[in-house]
PDB file of N, CA and C in Angstrom:
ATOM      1  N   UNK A   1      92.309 101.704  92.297  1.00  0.00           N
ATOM      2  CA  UNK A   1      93.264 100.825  92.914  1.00  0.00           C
ATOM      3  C   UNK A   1      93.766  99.851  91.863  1.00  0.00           C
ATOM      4  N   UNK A   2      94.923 100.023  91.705  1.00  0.00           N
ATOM      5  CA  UNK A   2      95.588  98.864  90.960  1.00  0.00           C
ATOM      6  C   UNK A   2      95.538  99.527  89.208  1.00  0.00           C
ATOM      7  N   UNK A   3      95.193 100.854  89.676  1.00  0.00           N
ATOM      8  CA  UNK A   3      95.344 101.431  87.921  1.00  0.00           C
ATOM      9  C   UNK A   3      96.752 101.903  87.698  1.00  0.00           C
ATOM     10  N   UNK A   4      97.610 102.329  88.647  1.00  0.00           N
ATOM     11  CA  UNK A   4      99.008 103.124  88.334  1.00  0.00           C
ATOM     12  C   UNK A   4      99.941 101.636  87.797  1.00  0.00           C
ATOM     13  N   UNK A   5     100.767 101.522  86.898  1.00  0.00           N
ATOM     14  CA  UNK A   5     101.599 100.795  86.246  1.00  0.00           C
ATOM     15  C   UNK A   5     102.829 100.905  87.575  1.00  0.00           C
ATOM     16  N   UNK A   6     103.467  99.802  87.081  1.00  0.00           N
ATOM     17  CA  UNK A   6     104.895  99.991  88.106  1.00  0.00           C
ATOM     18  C   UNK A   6     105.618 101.094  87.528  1.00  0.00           C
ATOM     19  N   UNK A   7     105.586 101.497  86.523  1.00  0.00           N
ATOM     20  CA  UNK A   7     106.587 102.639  85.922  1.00  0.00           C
ATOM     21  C   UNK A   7     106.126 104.248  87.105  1.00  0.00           C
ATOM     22  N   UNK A   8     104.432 104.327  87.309  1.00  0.00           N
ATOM     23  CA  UNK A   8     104.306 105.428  87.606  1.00  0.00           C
ATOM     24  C   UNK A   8     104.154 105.461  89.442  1.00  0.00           C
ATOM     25  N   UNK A   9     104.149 104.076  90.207  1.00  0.00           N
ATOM     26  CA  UNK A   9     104.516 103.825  91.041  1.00  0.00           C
ATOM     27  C   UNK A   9     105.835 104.072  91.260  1.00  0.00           C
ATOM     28  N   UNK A  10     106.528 103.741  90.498  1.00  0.00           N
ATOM     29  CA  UNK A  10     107.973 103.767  90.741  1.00  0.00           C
ATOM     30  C   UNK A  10     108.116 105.699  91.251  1.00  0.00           C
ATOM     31  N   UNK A  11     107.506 106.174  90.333  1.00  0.00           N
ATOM     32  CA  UNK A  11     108.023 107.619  90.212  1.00  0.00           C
ATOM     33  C   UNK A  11     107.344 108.137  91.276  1.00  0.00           C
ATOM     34  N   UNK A  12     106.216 107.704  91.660  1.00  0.00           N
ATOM     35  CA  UNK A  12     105.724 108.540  92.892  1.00  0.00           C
ATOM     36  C   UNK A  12     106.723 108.087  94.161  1.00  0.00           C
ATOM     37  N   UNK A  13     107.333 106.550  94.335  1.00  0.00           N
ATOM     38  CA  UNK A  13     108.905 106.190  94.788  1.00  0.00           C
ATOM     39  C   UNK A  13     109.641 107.371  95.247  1.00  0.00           C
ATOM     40  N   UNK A  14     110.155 107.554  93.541  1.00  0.00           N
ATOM     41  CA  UNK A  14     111.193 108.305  93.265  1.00  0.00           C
ATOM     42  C   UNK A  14     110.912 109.827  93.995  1.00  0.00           C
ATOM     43  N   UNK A  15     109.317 110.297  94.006  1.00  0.00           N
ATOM     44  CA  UNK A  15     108.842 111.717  93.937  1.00  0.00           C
ATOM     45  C   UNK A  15     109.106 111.881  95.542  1.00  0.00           C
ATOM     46  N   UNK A  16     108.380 110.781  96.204  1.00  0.00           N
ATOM     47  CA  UNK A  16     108.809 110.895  97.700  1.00  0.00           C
ATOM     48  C   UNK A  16     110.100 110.734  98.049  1.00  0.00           C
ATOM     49  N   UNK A  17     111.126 109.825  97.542  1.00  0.00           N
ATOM     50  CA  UNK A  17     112.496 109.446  98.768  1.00  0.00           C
ATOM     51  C   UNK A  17     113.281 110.320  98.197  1.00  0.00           C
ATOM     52  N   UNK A  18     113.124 111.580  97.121  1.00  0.00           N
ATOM     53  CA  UNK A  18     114.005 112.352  96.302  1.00  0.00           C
ATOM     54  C   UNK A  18     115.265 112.543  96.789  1.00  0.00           C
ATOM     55  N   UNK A  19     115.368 112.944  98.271  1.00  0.00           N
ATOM     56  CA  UNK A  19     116.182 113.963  99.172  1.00  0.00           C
ATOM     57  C   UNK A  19     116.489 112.915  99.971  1.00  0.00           C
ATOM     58  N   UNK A  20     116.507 111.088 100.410  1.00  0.00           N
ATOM     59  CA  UNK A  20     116.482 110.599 101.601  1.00  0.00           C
ATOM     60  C   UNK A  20     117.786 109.748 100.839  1.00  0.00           C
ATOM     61  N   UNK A  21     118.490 109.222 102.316  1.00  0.00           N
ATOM     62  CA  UNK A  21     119.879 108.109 101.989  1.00  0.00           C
ATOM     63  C   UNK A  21     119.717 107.021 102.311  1.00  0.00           C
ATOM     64  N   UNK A  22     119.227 107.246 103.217  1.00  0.00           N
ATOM     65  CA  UNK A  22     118.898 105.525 103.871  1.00  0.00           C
ATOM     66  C   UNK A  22     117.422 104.900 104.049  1.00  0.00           C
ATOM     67  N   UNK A  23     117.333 103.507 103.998  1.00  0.00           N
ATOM     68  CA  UNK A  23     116.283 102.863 103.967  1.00  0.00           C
ATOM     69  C   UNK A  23     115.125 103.441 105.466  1.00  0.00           C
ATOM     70  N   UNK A  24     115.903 104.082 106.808  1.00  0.00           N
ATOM     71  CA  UNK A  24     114.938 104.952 107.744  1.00  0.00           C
ATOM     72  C   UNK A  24     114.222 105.318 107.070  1.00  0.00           C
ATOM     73  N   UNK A  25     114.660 106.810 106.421  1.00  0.00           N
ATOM     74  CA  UNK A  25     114.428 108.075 105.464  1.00  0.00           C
ATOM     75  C   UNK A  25     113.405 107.664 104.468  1.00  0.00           C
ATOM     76  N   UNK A  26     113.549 106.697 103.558  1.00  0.00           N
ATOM     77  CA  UNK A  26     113.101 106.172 102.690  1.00  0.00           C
ATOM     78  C   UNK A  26     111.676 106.125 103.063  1.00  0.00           C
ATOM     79  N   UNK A  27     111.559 105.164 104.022  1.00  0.00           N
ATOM     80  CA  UNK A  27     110.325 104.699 104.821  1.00  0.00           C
ATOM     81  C   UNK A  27     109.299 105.775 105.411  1.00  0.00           C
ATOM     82  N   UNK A  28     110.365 106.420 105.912  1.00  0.00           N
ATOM     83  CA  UNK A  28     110.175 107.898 106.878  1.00  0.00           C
ATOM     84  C   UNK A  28     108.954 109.042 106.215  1.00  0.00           C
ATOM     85  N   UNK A  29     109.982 109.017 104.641  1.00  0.00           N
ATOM     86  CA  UNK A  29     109.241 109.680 103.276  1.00  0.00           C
ATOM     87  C   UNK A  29     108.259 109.466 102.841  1.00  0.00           C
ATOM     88  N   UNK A  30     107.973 107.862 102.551  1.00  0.00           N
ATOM     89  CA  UNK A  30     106.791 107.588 102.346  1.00  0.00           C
ATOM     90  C   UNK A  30     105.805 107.564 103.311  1.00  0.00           C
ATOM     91  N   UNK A  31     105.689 107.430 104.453  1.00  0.00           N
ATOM     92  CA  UNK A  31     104.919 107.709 105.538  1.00  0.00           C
ATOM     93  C   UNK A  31     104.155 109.067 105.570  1.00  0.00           C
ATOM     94  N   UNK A  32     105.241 109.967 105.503  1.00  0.00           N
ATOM     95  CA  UNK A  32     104.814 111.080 105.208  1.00  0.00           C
ATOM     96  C   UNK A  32     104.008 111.293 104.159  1.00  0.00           C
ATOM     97  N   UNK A  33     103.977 110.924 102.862  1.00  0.00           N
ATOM     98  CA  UNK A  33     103.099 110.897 101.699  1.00  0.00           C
ATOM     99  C   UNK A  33     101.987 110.292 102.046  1.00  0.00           C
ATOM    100  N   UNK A  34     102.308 108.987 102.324  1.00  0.00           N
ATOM    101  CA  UNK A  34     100.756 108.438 103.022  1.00  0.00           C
ATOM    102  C   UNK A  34      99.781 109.276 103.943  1.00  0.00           C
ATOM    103  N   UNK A  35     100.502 109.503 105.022  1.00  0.00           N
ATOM    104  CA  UNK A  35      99.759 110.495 106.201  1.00  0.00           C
ATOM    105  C   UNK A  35      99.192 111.563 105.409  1.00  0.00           C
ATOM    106  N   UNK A  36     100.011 112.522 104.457  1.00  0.00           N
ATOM    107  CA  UNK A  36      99.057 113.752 103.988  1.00  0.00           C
ATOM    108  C   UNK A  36      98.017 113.656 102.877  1.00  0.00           C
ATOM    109  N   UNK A  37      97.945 112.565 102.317  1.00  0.00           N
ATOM    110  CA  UNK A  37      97.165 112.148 101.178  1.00  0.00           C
ATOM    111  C   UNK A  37      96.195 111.147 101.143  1.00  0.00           C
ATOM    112  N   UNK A  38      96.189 110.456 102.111  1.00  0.00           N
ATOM    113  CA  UNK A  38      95.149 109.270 102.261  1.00  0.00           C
ATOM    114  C   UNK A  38      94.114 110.108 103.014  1.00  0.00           C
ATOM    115  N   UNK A  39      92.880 110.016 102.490  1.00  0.00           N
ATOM    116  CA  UNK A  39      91.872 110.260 103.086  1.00  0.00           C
ATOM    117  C   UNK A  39      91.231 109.176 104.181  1.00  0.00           C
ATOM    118  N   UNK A  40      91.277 109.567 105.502  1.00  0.00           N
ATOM    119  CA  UNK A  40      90.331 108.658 106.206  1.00  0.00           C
ATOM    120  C   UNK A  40      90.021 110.061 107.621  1.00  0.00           C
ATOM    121  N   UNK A  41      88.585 108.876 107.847  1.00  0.00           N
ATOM    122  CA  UNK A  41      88.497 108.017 108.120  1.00  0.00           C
ATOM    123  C   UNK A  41      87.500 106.970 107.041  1.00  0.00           C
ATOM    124  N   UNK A  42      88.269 105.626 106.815  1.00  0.00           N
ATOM    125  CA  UNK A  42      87.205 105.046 105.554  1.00  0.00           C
ATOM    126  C   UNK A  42      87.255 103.508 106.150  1.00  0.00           C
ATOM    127  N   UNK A  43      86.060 102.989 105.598  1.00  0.00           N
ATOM    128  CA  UNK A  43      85.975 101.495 106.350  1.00  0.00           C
ATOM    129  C   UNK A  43      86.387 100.828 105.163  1.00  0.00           C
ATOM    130  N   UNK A  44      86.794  99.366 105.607  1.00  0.00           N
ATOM    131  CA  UNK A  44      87.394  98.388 104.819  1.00  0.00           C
ATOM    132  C   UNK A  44      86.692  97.204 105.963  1.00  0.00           C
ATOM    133  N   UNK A  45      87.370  95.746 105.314  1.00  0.00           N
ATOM    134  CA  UNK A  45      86.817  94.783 105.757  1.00  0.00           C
ATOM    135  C   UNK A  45      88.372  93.757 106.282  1.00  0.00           C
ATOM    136  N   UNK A  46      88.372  93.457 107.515  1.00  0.00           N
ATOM    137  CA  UNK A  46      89.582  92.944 107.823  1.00  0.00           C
ATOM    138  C   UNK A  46      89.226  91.441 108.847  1.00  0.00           C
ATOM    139  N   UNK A  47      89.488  90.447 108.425  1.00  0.00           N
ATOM    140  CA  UNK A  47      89.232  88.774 108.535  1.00  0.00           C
ATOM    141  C   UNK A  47      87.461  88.975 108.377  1.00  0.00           C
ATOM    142  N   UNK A  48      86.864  89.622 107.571  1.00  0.00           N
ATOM    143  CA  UNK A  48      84.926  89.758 107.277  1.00  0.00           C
ATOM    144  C   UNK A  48      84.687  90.323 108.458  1.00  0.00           C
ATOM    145  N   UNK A  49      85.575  91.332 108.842  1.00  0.00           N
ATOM    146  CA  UNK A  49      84.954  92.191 110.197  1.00  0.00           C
ATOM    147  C   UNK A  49      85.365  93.294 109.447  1.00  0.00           C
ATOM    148  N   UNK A  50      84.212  94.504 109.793  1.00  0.00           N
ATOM    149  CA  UNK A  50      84.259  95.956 109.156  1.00  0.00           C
ATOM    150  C   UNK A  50      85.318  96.651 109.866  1.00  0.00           C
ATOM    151  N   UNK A  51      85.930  97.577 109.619  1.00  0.00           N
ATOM    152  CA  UNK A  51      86.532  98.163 110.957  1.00  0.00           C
ATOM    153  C   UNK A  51      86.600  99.638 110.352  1.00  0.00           C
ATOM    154  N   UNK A  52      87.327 100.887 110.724  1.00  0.00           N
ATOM    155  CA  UNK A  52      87.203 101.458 110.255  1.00  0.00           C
ATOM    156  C   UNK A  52      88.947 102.249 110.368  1.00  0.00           C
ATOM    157  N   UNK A  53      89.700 102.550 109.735  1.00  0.00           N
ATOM    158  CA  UNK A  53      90.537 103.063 109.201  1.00  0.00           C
ATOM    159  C   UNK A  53      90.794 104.615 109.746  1.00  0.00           C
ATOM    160  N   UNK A  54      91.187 105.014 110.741  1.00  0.00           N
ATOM    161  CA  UNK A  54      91.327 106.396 111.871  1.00  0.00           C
ATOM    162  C   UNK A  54      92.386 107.027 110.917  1.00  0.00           C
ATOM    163  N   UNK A  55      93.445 106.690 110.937  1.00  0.00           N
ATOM    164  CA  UNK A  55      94.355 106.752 109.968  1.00  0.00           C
ATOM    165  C   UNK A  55      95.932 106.148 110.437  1.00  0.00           C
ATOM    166  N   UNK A  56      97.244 106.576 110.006  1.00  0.00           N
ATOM    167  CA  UNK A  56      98.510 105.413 109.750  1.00  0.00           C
ATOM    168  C   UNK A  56      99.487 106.386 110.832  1.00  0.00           C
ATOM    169  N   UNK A  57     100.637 105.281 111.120  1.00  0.00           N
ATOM    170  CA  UNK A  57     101.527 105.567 111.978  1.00  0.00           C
ATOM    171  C   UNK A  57     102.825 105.189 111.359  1.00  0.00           C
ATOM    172  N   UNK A  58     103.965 105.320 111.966  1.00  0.00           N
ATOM    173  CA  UNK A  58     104.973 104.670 111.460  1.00  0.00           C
ATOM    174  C   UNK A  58     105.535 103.988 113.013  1.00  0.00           C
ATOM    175  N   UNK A  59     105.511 102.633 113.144  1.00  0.00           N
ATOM    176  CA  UNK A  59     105.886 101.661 114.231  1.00  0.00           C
ATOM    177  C   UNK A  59     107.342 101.473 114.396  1.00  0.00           C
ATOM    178  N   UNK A  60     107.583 101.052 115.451  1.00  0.00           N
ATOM    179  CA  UNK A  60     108.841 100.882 115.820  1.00  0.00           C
ATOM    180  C   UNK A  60     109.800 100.505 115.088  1.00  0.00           C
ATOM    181  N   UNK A  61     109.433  99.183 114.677  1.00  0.00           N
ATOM    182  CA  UNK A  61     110.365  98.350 113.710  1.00  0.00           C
ATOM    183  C   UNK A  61     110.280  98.950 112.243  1.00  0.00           C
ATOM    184  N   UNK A  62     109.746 100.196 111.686  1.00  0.00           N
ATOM    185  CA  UNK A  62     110.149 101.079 110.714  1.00  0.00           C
ATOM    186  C   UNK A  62     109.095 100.638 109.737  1.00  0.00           C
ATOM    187  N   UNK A  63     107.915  99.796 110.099  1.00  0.00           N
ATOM    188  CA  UNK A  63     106.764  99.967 108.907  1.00  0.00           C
ATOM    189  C   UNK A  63     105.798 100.986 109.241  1.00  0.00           C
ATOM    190  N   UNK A  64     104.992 101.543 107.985  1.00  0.00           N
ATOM    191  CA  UNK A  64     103.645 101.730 108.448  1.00  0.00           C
ATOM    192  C   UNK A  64     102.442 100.981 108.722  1.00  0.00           C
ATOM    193  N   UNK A  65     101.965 101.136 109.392  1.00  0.00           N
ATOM    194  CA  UNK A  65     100.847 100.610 110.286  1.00  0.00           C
ATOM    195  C   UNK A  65      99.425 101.541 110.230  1.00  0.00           C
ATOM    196  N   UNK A  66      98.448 101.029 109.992  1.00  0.00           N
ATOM    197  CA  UNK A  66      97.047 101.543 109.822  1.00  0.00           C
ATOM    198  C   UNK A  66      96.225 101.526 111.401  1.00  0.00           C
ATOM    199  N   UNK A  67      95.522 102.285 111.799  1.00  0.00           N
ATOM    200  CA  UNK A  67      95.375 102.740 112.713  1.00  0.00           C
ATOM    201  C   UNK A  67      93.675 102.491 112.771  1.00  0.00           C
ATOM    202  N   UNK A  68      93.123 101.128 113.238  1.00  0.00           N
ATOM    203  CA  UNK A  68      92.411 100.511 112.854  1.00  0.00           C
ATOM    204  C   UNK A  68      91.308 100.800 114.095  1.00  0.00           C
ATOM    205  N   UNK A  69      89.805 100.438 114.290  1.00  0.00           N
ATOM    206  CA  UNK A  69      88.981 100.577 115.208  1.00  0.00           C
ATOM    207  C   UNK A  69      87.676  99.859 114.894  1.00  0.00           C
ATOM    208  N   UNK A  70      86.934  99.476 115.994  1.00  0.00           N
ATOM    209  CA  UNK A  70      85.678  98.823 115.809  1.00  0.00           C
ATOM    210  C   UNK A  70      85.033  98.844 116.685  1.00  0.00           C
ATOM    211  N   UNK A  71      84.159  99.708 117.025  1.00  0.00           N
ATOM    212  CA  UNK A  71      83.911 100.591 118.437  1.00  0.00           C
ATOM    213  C   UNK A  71      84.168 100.408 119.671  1.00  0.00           C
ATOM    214  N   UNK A  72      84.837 100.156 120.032  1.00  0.00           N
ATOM    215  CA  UNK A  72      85.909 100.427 121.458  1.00  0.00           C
ATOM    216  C   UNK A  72      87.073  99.918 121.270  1.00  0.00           C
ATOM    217  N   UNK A  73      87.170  98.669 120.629  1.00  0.00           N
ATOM    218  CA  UNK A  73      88.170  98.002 119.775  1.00  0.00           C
ATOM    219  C   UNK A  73      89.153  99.024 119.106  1.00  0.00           C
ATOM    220  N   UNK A  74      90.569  98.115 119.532  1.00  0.00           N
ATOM    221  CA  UNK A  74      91.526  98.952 118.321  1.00  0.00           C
ATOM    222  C   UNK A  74      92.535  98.080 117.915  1.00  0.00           C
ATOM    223  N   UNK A  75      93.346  98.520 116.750  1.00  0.00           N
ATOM    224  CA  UNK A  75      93.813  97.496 116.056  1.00  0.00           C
ATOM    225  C   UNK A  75      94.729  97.681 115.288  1.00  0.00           C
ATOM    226  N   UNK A  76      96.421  97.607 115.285  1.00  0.00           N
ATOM    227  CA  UNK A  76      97.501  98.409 113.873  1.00  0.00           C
ATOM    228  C   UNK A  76      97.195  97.108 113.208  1.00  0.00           C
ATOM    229  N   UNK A  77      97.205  97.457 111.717  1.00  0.00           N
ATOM    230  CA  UNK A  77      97.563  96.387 110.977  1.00  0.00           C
ATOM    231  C   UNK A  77      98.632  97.006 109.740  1.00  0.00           C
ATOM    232  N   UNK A  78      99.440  96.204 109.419  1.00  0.00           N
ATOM    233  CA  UNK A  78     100.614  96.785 108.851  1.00  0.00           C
ATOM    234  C   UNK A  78      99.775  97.300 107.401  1.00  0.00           C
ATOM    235  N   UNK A  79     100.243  98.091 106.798  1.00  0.00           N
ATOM    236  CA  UNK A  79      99.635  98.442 105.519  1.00  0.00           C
ATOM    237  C   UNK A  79      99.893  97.506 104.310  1.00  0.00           C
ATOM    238  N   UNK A  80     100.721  97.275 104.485  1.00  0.00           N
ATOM    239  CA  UNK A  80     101.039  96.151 103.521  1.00  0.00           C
ATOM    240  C   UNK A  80     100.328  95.022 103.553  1.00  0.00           C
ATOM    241  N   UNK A  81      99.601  94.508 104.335  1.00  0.00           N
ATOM    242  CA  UNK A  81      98.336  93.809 104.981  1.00  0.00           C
ATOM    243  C   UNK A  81      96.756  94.092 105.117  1.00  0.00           C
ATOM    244  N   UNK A  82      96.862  94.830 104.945  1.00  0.00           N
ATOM    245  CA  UNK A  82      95.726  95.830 104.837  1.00  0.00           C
ATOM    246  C   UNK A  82      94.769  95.854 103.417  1.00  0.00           C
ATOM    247  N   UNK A  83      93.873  95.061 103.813  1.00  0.00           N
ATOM    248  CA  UNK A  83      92.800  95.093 102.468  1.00  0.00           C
ATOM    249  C   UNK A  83      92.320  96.558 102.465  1.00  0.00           C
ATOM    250  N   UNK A  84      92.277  96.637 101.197  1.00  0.00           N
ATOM    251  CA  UNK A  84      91.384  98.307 100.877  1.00  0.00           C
ATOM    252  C   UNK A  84      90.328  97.775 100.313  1.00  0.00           C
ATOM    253  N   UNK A  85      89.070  99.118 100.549  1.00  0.00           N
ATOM    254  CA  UNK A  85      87.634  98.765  99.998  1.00  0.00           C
ATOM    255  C   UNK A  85      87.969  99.291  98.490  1.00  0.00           C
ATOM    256  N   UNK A  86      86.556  98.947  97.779  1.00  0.00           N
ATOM    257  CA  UNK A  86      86.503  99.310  96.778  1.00  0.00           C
ATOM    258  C   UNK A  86      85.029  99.760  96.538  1.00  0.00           C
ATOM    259  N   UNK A  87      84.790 101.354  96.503  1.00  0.00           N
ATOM    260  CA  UNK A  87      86.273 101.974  96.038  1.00  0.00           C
ATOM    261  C   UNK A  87      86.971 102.323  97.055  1.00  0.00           C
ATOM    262  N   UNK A  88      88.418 102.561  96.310  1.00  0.00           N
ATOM    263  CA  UNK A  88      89.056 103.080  97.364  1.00  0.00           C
ATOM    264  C   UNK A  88      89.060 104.362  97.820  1.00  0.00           C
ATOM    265  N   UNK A  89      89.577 105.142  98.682  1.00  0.00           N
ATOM    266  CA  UNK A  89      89.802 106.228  99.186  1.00  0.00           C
ATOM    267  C   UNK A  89      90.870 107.403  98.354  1.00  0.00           C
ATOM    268  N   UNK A  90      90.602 108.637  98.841  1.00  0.00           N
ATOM    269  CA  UNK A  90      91.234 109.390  97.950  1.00  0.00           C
ATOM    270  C   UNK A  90      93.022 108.851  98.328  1.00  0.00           C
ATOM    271  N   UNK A  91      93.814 108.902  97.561  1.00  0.00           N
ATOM    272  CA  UNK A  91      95.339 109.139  98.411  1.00  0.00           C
ATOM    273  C   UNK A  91      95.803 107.511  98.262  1.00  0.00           C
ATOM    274  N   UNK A  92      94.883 107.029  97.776  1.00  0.00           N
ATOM    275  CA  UNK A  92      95.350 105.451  97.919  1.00  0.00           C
ATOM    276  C   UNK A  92      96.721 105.205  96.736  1.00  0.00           C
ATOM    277  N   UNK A  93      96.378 105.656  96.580  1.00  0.00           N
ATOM    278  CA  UNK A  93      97.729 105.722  95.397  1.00  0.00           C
ATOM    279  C   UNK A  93      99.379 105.573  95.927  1.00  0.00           C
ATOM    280  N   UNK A  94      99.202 106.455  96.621  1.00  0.00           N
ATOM    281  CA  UNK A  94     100.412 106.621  97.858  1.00  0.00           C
ATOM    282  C   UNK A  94     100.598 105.091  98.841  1.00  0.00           C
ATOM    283  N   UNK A  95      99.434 104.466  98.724  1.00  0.00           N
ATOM    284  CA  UNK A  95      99.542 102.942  99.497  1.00  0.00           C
ATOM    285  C   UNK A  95      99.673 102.371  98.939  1.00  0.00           C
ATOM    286  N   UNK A  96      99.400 102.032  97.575  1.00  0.00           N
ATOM    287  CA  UNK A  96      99.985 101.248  96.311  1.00  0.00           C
ATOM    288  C   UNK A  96     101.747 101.474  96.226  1.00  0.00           C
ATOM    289  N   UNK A  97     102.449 102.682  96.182  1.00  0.00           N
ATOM    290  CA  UNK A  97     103.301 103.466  96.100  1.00  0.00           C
ATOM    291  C   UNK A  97     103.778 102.492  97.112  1.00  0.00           C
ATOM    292  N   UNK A  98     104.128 102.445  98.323  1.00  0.00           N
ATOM    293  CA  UNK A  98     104.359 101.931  99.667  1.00  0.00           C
ATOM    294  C   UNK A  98     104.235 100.479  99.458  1.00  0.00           C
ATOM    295  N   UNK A  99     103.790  99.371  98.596  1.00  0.00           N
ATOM    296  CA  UNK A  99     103.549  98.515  98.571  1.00  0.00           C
ATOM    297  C   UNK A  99     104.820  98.339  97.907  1.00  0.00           C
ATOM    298  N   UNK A 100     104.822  98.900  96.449  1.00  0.00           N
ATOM    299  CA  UNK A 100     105.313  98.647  95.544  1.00  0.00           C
ATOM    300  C   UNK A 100     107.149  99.196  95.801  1.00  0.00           C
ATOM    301  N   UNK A 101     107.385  99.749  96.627  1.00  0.00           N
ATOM    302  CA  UNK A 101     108.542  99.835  97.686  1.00  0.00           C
ATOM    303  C   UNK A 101     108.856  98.578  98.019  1.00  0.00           C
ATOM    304  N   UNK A 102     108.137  98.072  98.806  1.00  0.00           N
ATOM    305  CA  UNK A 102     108.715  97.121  99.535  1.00  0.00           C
ATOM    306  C   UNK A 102     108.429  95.319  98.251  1.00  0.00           C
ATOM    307  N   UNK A 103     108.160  95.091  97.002  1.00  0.00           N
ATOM    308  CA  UNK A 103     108.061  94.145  96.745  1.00  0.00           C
ATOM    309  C   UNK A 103     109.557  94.596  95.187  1.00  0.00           C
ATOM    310  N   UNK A 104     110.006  95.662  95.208  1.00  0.00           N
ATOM    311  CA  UNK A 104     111.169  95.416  94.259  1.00  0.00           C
ATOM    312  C   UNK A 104     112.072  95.072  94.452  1.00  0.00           C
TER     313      UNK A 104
END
């Protein structure tokens, strides 16, 4: 986590929205990358409560959202919000990717 440079973030960017026009699509794309590459189910720690990570959605208002639980408990938290453990999970790369979208 936090090893890919913005240059190679950028390109995994570039690798997902290749084919998309609009900021939907864009979003749409990366979702899709996220969903097939993130490995879960994996726990993380969210306000010092464990929870565990089911896996991601894409929400109404056009973010992704993590698909959160704590035994009966459930919980979206936007990904961009979303502390990751360390280590992280396979695919996390793709959530870095998704971050780094939305802060250029």
């Amino acid at each position: 986590m936090g090893a890919l440079s913005k240059r190679e973030l950028a390109a995994l960017v570039e690798e997902a929205t290749v084919d998309t026009y609009d900021e939907y699509e864009k979003v749409s794309a990366l979702f899709t990358a996220v969903e097939e590459n993130l490995a879960v189910p994996f726990s993380t720690s969210v306000l010092g409560v464990e929870v565990t990570v089911r896996g991601v959605d894409l929400s109404r208002d056009g973010r992704i959202v993590a698909l959160c639980t704590r035994r009966e408990f459930r919980q979206v938290i936007g990904l961009l919000d979303l502390p990751l453990p360390d280590p992280a999970p396979d695919g996390v790369e793709w959530v870095e990717a998704y971050r780094h979208y939305w802060v250029q």
